[in-house]
N, C-alpha and C. Protein backbone atom coordinates (compact mmCIF):
# COMPACT_ATOMS: atom_id res chain seq x y z
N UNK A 1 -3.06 3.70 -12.16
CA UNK A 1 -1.69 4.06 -11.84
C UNK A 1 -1.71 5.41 -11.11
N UNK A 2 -1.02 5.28 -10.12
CA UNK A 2 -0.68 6.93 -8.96
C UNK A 2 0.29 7.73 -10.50
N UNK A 3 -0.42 8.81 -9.76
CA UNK A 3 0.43 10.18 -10.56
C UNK A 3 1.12 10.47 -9.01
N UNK A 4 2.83 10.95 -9.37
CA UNK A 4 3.32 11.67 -8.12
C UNK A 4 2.76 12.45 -7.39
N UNK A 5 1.66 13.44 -8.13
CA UNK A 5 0.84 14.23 -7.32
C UNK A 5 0.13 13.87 -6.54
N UNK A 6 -0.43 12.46 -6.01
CA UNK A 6 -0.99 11.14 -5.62
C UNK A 6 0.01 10.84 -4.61
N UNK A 7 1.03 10.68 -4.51
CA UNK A 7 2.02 9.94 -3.71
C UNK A 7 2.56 10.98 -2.13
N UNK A 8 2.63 10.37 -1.08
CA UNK A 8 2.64 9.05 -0.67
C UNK A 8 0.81 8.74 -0.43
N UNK A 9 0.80 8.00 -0.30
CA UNK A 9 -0.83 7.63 0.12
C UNK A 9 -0.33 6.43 1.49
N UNK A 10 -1.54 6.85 2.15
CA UNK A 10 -1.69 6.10 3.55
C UNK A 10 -1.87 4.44 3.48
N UNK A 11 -1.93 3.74 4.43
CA UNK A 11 -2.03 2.38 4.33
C UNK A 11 -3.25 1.96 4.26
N UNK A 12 -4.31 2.79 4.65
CA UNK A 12 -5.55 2.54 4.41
C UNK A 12 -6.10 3.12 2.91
N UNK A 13 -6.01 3.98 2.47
CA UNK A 13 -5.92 4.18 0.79
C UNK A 13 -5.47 3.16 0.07
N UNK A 14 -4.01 2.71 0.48
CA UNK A 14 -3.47 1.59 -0.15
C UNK A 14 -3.97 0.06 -0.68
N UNK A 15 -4.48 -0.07 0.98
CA UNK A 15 -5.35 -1.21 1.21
C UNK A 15 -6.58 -1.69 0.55
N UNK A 16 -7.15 -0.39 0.18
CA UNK A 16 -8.23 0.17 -0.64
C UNK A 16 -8.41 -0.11 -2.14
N UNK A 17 -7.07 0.09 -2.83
CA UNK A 17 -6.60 0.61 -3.87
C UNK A 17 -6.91 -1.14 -4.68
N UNK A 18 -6.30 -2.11 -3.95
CA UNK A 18 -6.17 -3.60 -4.60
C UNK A 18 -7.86 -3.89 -4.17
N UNK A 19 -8.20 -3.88 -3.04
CA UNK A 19 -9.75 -4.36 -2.75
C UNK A 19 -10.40 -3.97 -4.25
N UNK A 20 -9.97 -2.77 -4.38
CA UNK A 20 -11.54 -2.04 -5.41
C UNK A 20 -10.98 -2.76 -6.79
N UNK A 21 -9.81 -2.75 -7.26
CA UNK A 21 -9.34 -3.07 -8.45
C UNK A 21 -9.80 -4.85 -8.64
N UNK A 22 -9.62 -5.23 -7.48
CA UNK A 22 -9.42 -6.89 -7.82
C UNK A 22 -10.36 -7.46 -6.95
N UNK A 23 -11.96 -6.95 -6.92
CA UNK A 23 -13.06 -7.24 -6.17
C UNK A 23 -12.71 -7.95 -5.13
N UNK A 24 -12.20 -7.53 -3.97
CA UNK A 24 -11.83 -8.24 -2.81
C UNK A 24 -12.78 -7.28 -1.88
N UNK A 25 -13.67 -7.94 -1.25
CA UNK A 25 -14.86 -7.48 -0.28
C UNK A 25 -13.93 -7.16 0.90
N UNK A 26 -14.68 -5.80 1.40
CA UNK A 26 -14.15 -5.23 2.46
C UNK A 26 -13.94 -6.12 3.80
N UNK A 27 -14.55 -6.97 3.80
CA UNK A 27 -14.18 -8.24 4.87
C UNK A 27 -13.00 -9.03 4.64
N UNK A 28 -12.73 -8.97 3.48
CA UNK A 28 -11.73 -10.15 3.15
C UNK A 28 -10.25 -9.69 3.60
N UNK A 29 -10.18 -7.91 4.32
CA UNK A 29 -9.14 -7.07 4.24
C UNK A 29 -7.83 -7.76 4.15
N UNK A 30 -7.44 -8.52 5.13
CA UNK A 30 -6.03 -9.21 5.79
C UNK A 30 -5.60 -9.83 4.03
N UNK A 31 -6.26 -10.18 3.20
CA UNK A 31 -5.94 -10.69 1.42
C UNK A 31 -5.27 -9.15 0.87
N UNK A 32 -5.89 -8.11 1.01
CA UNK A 32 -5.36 -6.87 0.69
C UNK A 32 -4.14 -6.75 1.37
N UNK A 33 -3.96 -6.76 2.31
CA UNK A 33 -2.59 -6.88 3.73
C UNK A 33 -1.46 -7.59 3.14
N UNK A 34 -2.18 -8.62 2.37
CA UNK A 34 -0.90 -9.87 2.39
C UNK A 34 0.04 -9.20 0.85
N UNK A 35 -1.20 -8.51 0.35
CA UNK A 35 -0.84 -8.25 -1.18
C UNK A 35 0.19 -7.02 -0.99
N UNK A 36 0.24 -6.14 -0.03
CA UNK A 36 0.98 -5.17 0.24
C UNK A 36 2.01 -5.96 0.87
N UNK A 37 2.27 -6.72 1.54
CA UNK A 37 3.49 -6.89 2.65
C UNK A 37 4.17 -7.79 1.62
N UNK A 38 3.62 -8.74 0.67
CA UNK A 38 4.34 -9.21 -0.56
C UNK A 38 4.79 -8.18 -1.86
N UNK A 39 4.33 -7.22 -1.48
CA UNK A 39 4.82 -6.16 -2.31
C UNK A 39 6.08 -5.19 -2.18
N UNK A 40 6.11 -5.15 -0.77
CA UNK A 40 7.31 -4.75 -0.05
C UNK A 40 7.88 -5.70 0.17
N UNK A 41 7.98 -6.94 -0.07
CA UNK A 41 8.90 -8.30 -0.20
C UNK A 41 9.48 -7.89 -1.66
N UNK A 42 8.73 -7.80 -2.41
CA UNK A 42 9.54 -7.63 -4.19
C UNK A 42 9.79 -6.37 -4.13
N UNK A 43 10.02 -5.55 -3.38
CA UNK A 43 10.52 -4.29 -3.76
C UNK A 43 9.65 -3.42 -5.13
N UNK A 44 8.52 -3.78 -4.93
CA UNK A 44 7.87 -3.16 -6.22
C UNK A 44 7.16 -1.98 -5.14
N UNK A 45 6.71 -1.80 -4.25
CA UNK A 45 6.52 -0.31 -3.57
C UNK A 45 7.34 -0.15 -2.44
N UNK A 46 8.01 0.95 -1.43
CA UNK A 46 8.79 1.27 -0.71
C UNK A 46 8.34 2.03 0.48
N UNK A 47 8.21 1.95 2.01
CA UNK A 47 7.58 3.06 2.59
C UNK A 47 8.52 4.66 2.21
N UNK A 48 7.63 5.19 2.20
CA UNK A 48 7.64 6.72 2.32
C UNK A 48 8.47 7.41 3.42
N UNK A 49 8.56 6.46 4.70
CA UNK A 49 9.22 7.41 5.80
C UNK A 49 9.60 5.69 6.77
N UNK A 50 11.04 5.55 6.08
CA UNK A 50 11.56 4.34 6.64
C UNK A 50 11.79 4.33 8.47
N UNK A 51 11.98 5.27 8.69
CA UNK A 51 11.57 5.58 10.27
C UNK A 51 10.71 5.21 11.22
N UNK A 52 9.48 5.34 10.21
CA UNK A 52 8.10 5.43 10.55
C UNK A 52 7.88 3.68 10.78
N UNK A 53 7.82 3.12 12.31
CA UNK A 53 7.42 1.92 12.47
C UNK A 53 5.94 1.53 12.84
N UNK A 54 4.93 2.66 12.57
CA UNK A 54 3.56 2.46 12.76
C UNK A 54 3.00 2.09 11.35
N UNK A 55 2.29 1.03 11.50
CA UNK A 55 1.83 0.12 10.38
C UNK A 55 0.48 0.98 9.76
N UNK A 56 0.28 1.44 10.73
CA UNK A 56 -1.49 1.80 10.80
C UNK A 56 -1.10 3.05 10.05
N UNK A 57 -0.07 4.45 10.42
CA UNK A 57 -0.37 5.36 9.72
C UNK A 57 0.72 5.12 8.98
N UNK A 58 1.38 4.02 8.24
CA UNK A 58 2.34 3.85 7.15
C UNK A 58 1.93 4.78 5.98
N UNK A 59 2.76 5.00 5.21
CA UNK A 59 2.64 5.50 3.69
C UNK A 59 3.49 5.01 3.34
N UNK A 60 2.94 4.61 2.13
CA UNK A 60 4.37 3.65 0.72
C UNK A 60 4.41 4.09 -0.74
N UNK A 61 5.39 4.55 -1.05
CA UNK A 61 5.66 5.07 -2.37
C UNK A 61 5.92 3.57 -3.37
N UNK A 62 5.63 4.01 -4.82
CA UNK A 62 6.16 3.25 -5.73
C UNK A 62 8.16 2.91 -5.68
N UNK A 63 8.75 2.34 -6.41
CA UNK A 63 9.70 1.75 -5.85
C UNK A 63 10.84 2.56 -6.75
N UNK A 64 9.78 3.13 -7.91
CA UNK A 64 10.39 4.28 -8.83
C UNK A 64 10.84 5.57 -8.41
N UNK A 65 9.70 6.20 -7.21
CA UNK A 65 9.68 7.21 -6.63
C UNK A 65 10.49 7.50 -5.87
């Protein structure tokens, strides 16, 4: 679990974050991708800077935050 002091984290941290937890090989990335963009479907994390339409340097906060 992110501590606020942790937050926002980048999309590549993010991406990172489910690979390492739920042994998904660094090849398999686009499975990590899907798990974030279904995550921002349930509103369970939120970007950080709704402005911000670059995917690549996105940041996404928890949905609490």
């Amino acid at each position: 679990m992110l501590t606020p002091s942790q937050l926002p984290v980048t999309l590549k941290q993010f991406i990172a974050m489910p690979r390492n937890r739920m042994g998904i090989e660094d090849k398999n990335y686009p499975m990590a991708s899907r798990i974030i963009k279904d995550s921002i479907e349930a509103e369970l994390i939120k970007p950080y800077d709704p402005e911000n339409k670059s995917r690549k340097h996105a940041k996404y906060i928890p949905f609490w935050a």
